[in-house]
C-alpha atoms as a PDB file:
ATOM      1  CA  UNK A   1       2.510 -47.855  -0.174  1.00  0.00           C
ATOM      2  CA  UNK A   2       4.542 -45.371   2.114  1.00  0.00           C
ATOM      3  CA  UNK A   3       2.684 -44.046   5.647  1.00  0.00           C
ATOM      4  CA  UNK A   4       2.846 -40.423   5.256  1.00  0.00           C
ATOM      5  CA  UNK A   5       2.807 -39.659   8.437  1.00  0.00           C
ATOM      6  CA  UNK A   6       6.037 -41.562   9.402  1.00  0.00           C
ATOM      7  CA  UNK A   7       9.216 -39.628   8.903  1.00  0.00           C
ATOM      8  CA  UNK A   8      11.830 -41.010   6.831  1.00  0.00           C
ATOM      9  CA  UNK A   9      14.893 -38.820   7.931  1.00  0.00           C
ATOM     10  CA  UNK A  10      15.910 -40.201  11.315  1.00  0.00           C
ATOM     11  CA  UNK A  11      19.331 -38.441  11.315  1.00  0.00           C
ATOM     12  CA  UNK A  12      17.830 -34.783  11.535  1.00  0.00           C
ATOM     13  CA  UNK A  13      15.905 -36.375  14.485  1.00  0.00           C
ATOM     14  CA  UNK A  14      18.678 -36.978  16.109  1.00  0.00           C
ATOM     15  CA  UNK A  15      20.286 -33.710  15.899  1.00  0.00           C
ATOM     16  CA  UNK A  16      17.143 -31.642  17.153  1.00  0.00           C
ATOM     17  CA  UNK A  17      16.771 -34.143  19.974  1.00  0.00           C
ATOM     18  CA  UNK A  18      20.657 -33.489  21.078  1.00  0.00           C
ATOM     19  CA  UNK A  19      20.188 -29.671  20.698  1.00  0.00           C
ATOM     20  CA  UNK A  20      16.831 -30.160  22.590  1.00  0.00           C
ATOM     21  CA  UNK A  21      19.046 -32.173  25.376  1.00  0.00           C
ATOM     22  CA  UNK A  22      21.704 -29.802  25.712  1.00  0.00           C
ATOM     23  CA  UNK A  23      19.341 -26.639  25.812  1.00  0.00           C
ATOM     24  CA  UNK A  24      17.932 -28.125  28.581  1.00  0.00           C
ATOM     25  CA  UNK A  25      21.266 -28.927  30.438  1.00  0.00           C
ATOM     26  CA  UNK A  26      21.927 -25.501  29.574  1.00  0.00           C
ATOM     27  CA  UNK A  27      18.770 -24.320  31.470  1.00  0.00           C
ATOM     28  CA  UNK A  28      19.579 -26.329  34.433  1.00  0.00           C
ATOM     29  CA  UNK A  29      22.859 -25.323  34.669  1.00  0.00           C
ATOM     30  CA  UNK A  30      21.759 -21.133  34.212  1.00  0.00           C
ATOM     31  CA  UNK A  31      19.108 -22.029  37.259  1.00  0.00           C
ATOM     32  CA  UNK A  32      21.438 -24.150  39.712  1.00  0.00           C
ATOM     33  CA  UNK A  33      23.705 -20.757  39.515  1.00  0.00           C
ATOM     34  CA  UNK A  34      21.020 -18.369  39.761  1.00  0.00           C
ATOM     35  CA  UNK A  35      19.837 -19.948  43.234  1.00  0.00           C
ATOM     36  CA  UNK A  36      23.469 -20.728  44.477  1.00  0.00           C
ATOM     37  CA  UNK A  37      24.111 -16.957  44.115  1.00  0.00           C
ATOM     38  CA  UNK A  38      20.874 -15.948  45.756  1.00  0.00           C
ATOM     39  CA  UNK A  39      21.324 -18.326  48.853  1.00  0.00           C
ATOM     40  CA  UNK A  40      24.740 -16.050  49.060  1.00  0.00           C
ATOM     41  CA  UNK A  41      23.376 -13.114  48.760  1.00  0.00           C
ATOM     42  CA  UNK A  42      20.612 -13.957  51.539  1.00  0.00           C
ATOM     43  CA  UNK A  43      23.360 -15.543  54.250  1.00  0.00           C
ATOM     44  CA  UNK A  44      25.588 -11.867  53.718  1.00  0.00           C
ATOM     45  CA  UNK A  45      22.288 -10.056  54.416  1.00  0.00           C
ATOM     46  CA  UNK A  46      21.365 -12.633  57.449  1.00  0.00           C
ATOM     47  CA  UNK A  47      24.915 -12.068  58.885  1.00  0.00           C
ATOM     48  CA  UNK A  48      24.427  -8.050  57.998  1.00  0.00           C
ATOM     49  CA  UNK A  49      21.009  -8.159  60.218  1.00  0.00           C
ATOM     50  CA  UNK A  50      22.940  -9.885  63.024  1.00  0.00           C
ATOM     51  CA  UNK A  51      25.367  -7.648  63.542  1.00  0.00           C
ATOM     52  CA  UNK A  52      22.909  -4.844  63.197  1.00  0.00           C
ATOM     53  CA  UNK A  53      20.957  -6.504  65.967  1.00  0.00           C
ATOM     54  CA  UNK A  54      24.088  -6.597  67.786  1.00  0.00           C
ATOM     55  CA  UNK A  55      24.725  -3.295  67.644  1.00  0.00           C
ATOM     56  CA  UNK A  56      21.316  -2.323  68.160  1.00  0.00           C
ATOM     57  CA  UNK A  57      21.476  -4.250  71.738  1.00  0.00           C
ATOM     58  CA  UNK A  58      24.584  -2.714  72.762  1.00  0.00           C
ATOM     59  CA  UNK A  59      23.078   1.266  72.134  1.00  0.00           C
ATOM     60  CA  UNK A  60      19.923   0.114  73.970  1.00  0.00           C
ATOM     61  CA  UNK A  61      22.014  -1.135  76.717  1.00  0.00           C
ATOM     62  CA  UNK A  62      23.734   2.201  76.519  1.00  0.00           C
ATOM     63  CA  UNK A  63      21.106   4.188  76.611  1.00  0.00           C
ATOM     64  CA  UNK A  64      19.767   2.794  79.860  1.00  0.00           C
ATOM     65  CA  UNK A  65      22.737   2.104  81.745  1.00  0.00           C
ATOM     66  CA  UNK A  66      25.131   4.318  80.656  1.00  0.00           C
ATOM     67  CA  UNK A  67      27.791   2.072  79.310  1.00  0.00           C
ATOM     68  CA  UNK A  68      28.600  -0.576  76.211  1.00  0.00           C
ATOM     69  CA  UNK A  69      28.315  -4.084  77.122  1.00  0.00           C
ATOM     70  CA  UNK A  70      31.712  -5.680  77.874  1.00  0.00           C
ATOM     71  CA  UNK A  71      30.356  -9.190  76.626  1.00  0.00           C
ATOM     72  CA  UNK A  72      27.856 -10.603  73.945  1.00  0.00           C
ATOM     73  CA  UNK A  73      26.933 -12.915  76.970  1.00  0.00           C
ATOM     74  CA  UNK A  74      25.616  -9.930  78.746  1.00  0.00           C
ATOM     75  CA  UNK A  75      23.600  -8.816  75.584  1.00  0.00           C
ATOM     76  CA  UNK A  76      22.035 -12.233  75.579  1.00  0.00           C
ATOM     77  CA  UNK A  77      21.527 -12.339  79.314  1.00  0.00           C
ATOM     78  CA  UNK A  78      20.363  -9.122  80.278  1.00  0.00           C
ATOM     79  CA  UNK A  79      18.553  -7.854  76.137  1.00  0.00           C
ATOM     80  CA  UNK A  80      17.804 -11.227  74.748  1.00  0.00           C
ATOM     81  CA  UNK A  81      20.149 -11.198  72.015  1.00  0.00           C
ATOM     82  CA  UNK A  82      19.919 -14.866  70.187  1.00  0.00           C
ATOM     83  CA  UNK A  83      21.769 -16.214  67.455  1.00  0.00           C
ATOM     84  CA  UNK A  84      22.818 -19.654  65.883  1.00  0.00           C
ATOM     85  CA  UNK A  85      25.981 -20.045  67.332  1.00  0.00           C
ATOM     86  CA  UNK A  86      26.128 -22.708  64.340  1.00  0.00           C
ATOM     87  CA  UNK A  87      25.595 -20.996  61.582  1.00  0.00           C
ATOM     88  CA  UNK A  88      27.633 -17.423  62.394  1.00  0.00           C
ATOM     89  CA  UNK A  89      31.442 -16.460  64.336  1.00  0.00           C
ATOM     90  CA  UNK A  90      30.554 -13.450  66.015  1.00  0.00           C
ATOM     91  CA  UNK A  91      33.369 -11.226  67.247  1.00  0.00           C
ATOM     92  CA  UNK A  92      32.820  -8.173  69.765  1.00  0.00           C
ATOM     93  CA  UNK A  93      35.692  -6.538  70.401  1.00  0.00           C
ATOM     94  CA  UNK A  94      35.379  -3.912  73.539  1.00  0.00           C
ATOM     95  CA  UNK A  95      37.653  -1.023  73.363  1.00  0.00           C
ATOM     96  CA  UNK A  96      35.940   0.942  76.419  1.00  0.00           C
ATOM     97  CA  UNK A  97      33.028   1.204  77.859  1.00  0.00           C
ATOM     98  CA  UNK A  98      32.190   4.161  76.443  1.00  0.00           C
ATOM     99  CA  UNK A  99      32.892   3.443  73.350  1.00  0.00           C
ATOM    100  CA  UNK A 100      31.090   1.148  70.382  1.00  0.00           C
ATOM    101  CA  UNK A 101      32.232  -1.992  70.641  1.00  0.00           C
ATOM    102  CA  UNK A 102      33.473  -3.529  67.076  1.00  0.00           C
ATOM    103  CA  UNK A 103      31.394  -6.127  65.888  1.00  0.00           C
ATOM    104  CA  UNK A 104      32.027  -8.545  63.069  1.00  0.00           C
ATOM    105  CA  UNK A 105      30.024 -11.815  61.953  1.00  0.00           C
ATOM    106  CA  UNK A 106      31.389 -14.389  59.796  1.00  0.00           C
ATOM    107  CA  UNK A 107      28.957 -17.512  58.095  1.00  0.00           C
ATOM    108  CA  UNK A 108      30.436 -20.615  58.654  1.00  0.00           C
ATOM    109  CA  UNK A 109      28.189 -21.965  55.674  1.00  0.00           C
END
């Protein structure tokens, strides 16, 4: 007397588990991609707002004193500009001081 509820062919078993395995590999790989190019995307526009900030700081301080900055340090002194000295390179390059100072940030992750 055979069970006829037990299945006799174990090698096609096999096969759908391994294509069930590797789908899922598959999946996980598609996903680990997907959030490594998001966290990218999110540090450029972190580093973007920064130097916007930046900028923003150094107009303001125009605006009421009548000249650019010659220093981030002043920004953060005198306008409270913060910013994870950790996590971005900030470069502020004067050229006059009534001029817009260039302003690049790099992530260092």
């Amino acid at each position: 007397m055979t069970n006829r509820f037990q299945k006799s062919h174990t090698r096609g078993a096999f096969w759908g588990r391994l294509a069930s395995a590797a789908f899922f590999v598959l999946m996980l790989a598609l996903l680990l991609l997907g959030l490594d190019s998001l966290s990218g995307t999110t540090a450029r526009q972190e580093a973007e707002g920064l130097k916007n900030s930046i900028l923003q700081s150094a107009v303001h301080c125009y605006a009421l004193e009548g000249f650019y900055p010659d220093s981030l340090a002043y920004l953060e002194d005198h306008y409270g500009l913060t910013y994870d000295r950790d996590k971005y390179v900030v470069s502020y390059e004067v050229v006059g001081s009534n001029l817009m100072p260039g302003v690049t940030v790099i992530p260092l992750q």
